[in-house]
PDB file of N, CA and C in Angstrom:
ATOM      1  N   UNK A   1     139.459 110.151  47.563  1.00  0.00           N
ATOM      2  CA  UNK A   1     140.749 110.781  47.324  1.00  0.00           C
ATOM      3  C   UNK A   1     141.123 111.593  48.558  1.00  0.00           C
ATOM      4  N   UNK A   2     142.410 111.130  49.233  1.00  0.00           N
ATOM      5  CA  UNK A   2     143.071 112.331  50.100  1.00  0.00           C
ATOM      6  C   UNK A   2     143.346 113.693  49.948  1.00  0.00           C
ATOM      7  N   UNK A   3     143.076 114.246  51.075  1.00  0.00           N
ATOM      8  CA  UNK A   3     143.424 115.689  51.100  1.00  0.00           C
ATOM      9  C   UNK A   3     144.353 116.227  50.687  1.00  0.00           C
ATOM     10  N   UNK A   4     145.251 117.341  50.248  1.00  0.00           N
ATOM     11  CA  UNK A   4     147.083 117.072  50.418  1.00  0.00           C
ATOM     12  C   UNK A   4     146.612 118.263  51.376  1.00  0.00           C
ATOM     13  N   UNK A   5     147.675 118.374  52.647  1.00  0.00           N
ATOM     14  CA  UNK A   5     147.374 118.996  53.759  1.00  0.00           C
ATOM     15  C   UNK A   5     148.893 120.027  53.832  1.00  0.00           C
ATOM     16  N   UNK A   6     148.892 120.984  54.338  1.00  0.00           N
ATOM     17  CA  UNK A   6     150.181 121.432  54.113  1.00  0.00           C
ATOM     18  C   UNK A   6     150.144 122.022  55.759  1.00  0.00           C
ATOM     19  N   UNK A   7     151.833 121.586  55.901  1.00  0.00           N
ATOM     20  CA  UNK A   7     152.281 122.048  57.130  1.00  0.00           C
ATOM     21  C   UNK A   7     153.456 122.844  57.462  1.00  0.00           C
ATOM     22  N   UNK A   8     153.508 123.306  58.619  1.00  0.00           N
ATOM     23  CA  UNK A   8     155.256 124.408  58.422  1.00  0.00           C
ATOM     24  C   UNK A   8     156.117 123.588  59.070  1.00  0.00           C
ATOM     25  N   UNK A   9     157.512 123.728  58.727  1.00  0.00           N
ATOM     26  CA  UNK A   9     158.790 123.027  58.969  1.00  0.00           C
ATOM     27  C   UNK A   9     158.608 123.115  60.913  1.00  0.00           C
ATOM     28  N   UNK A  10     158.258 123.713  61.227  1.00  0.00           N
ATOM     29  CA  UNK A  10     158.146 123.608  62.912  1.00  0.00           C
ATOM     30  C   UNK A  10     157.655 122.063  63.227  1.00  0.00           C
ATOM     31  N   UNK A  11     156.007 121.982  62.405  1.00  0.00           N
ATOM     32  CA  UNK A  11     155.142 120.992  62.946  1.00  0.00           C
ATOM     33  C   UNK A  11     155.685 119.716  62.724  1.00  0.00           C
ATOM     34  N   UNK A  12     156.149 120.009  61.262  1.00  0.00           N
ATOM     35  CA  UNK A  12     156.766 118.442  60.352  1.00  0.00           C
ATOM     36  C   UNK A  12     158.162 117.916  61.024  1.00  0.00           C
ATOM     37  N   UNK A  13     158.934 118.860  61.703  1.00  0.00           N
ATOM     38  CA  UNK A  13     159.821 118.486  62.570  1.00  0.00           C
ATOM     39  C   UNK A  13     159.638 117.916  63.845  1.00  0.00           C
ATOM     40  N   UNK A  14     158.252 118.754  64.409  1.00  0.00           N
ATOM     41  CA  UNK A  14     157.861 117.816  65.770  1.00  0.00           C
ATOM     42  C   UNK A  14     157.693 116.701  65.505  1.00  0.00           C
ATOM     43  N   UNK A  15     156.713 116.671  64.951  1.00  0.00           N
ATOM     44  CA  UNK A  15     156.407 114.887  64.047  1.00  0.00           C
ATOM     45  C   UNK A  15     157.125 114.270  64.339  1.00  0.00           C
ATOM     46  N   UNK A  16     157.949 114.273  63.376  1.00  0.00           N
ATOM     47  CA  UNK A  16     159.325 113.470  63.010  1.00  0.00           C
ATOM     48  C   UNK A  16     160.281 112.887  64.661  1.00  0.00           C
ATOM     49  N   UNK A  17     160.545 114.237  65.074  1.00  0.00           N
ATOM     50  CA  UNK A  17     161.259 113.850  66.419  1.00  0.00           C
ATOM     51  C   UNK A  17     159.632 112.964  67.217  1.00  0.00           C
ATOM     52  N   UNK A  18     158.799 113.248  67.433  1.00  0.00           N
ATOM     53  CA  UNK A  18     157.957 112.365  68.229  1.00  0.00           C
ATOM     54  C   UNK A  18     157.776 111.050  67.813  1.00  0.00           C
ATOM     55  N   UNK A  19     157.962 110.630  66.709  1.00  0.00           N
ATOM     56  CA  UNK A  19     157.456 109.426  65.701  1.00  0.00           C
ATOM     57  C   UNK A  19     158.860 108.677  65.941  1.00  0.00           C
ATOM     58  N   UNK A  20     159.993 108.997  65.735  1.00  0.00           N
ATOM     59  CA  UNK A  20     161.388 108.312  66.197  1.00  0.00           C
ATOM     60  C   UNK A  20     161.695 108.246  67.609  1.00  0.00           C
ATOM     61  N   UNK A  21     160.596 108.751  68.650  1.00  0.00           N
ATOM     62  CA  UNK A  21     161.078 108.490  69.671  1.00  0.00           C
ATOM     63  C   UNK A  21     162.179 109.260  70.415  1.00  0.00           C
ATOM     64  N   UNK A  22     162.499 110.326  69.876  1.00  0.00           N
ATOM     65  CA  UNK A  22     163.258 111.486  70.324  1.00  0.00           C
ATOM     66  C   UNK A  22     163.101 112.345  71.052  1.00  0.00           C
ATOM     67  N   UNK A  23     161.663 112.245  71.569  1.00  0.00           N
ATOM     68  CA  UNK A  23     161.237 113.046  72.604  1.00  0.00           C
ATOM     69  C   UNK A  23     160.369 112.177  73.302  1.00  0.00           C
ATOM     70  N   UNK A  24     160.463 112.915  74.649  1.00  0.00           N
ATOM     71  CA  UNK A  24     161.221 113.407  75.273  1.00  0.00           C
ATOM     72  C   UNK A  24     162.332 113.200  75.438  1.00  0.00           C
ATOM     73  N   UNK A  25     163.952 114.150  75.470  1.00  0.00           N
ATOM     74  CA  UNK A  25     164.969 113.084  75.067  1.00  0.00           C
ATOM     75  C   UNK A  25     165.202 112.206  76.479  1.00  0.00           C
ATOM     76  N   UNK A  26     165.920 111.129  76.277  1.00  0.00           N
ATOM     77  CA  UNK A  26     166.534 110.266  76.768  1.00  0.00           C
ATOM     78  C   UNK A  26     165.343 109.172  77.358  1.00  0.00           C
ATOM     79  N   UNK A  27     163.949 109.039  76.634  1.00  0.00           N
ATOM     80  CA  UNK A  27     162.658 108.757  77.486  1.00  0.00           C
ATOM     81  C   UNK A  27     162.831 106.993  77.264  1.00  0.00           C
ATOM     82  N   UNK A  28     163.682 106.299  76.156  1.00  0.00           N
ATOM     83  CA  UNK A  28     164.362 105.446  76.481  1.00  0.00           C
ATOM     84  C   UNK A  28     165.248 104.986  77.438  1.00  0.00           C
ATOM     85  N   UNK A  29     164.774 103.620  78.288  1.00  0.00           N
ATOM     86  CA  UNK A  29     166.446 103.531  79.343  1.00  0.00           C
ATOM     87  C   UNK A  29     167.094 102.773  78.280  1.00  0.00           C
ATOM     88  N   UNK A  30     168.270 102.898  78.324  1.00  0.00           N
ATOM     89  CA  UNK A  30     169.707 102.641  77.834  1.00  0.00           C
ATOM     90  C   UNK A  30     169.327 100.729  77.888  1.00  0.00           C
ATOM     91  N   UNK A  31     168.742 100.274  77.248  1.00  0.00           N
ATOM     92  CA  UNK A  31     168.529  98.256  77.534  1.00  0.00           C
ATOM     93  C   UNK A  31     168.535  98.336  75.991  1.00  0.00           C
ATOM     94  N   UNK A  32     168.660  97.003  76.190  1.00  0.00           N
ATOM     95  CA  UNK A  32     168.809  96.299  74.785  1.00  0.00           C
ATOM     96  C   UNK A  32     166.903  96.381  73.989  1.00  0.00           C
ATOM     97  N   UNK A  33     166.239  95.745  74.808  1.00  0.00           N
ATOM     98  CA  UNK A  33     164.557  96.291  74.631  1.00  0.00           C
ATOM     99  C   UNK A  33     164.709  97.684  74.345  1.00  0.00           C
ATOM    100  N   UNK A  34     164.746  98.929  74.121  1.00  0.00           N
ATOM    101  CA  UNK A  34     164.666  99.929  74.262  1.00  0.00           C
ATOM    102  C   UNK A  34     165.007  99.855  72.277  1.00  0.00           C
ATOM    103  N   UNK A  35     165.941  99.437  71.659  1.00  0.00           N
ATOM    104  CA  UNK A  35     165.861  99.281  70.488  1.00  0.00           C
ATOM    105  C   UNK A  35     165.288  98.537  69.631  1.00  0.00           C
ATOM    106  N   UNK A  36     164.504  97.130  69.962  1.00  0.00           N
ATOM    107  CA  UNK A  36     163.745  96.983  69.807  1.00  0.00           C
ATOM    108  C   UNK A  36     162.513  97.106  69.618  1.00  0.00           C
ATOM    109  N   UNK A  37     162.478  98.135  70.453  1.00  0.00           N
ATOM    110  CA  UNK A  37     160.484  99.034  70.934  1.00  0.00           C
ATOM    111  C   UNK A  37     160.897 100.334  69.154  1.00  0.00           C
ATOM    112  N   UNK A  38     162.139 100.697  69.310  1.00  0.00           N
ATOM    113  CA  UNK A  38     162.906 101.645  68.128  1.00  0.00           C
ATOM    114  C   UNK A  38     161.840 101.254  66.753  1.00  0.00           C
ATOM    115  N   UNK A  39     162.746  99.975  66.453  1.00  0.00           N
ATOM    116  CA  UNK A  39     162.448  98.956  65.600  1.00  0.00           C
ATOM    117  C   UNK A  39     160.801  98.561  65.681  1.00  0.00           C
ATOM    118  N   UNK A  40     160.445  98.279  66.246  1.00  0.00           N
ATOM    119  CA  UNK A  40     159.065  97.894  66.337  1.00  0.00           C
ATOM    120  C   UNK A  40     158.395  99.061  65.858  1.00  0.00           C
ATOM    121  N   UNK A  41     158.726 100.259  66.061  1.00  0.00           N
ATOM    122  CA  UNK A  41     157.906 101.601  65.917  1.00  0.00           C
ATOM    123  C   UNK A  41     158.292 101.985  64.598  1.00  0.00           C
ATOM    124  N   UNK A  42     159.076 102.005  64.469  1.00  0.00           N
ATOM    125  CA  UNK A  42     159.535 102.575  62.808  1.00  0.00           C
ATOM    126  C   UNK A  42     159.518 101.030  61.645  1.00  0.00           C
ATOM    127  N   UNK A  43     159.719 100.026  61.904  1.00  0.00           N
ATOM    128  CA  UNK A  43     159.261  99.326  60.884  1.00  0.00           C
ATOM    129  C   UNK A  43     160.768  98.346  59.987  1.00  0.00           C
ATOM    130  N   UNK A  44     162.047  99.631  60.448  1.00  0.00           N
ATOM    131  CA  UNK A  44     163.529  98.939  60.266  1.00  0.00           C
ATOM    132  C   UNK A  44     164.757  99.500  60.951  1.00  0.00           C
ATOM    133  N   UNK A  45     165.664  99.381  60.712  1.00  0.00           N
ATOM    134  CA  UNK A  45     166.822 100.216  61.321  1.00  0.00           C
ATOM    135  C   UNK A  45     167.978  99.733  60.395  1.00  0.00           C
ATOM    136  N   UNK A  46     168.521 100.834  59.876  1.00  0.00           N
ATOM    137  CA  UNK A  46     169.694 100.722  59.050  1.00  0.00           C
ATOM    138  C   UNK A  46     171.072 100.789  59.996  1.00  0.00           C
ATOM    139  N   UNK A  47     171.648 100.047  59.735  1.00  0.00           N
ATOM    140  CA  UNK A  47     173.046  99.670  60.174  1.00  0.00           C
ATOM    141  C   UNK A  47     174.108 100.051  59.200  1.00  0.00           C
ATOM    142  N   UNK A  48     175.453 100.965  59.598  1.00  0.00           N
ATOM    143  CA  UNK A  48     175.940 100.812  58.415  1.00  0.00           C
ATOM    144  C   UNK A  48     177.820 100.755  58.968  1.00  0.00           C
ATOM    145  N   UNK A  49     178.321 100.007  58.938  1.00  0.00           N
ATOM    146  CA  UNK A  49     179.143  99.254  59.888  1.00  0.00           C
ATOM    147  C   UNK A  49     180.480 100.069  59.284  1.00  0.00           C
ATOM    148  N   UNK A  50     180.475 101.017  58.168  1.00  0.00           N
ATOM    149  CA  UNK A  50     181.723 101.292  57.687  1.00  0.00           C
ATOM    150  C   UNK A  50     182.385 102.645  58.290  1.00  0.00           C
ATOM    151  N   UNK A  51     183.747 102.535  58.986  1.00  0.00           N
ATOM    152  CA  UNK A  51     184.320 103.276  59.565  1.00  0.00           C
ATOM    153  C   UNK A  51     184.632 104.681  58.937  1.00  0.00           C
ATOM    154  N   UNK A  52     184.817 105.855  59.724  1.00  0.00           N
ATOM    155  CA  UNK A  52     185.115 107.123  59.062  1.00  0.00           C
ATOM    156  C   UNK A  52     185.984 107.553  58.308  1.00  0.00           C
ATOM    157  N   UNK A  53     185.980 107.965  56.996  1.00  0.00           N
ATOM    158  CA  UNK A  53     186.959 108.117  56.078  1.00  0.00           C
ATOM    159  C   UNK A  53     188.602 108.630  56.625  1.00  0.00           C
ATOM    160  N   UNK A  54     188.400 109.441  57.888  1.00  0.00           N
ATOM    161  CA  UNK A  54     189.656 109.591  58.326  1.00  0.00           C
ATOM    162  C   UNK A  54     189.647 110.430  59.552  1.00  0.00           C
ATOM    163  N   UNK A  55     190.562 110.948  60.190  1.00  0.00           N
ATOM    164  CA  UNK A  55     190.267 111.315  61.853  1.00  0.00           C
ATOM    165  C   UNK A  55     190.247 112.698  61.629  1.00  0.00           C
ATOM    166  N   UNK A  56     189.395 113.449  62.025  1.00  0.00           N
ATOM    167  CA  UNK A  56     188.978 115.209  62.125  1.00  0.00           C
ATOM    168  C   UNK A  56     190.247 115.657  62.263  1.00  0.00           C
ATOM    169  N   UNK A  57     191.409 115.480  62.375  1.00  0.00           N
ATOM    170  CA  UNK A  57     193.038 116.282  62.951  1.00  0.00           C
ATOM    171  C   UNK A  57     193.809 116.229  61.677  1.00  0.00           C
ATOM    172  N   UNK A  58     193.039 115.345  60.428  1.00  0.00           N
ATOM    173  CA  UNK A  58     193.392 115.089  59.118  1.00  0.00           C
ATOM    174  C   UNK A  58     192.441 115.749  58.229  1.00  0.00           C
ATOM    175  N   UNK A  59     191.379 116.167  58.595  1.00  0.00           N
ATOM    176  CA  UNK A  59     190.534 116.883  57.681  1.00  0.00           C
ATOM    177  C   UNK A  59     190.286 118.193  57.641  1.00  0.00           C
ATOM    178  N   UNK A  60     190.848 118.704  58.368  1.00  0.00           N
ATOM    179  CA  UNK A  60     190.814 120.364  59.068  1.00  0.00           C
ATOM    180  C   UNK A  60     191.139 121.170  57.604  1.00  0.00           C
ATOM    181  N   UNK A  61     192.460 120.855  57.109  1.00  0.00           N
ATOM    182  CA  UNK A  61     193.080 121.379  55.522  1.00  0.00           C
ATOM    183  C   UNK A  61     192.338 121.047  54.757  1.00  0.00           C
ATOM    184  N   UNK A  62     191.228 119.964  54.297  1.00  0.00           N
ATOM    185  CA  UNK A  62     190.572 119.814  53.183  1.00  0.00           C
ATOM    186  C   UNK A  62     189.421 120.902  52.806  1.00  0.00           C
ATOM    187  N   UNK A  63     188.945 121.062  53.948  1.00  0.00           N
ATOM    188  CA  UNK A  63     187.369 121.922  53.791  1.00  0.00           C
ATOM    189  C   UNK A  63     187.700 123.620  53.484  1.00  0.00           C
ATOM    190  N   UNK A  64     189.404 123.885  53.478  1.00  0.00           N
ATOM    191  CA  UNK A  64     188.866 125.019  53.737  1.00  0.00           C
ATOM    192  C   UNK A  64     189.441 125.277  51.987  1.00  0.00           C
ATOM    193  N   UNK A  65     188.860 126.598  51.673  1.00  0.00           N
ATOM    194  CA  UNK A  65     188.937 127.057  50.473  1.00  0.00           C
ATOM    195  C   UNK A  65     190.472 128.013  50.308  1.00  0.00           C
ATOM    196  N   UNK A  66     190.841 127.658  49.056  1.00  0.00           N
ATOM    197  CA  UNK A  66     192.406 127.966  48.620  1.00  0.00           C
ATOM    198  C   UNK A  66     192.063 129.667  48.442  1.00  0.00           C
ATOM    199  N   UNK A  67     193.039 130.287  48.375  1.00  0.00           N
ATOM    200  CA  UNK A  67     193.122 131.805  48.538  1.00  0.00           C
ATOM    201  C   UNK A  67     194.287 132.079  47.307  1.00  0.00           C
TER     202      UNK A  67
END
């Protein structure tokens, strides 16, 4: 049986950015291979092709709260 190991939001965040390849930033060159190596390391990559509900110069009035 595994341990359960507990860690602080600092460490579990390094992780995370080291494991996606986020650090060091930009340690990818900009090639088509470079998302692939992505993919290869993490296992998938979600795509999600649907455009933004509407342009930020239209949403400015929604967020804010009525008085």
């Amino acid at each position: 049986m595994s341990e359960i190991r507990q860690v602080s939001a600092a460490v579990a965040r390094r992780f995370l950015v080291v494991r996606h390849l986020l650090a060091p930033p930009r340690s990818l060159p900009p090639k088509p291979e470079s998302v692939l190596r992505v993919v290869d390391r993490l296992g998938s990559l979600q795509f999600d092709p649907l455009e933004a509900h509407a342009y930020g110069r239209n949403t400015g009035f929604t967020g804010r709260p009525r008085r």
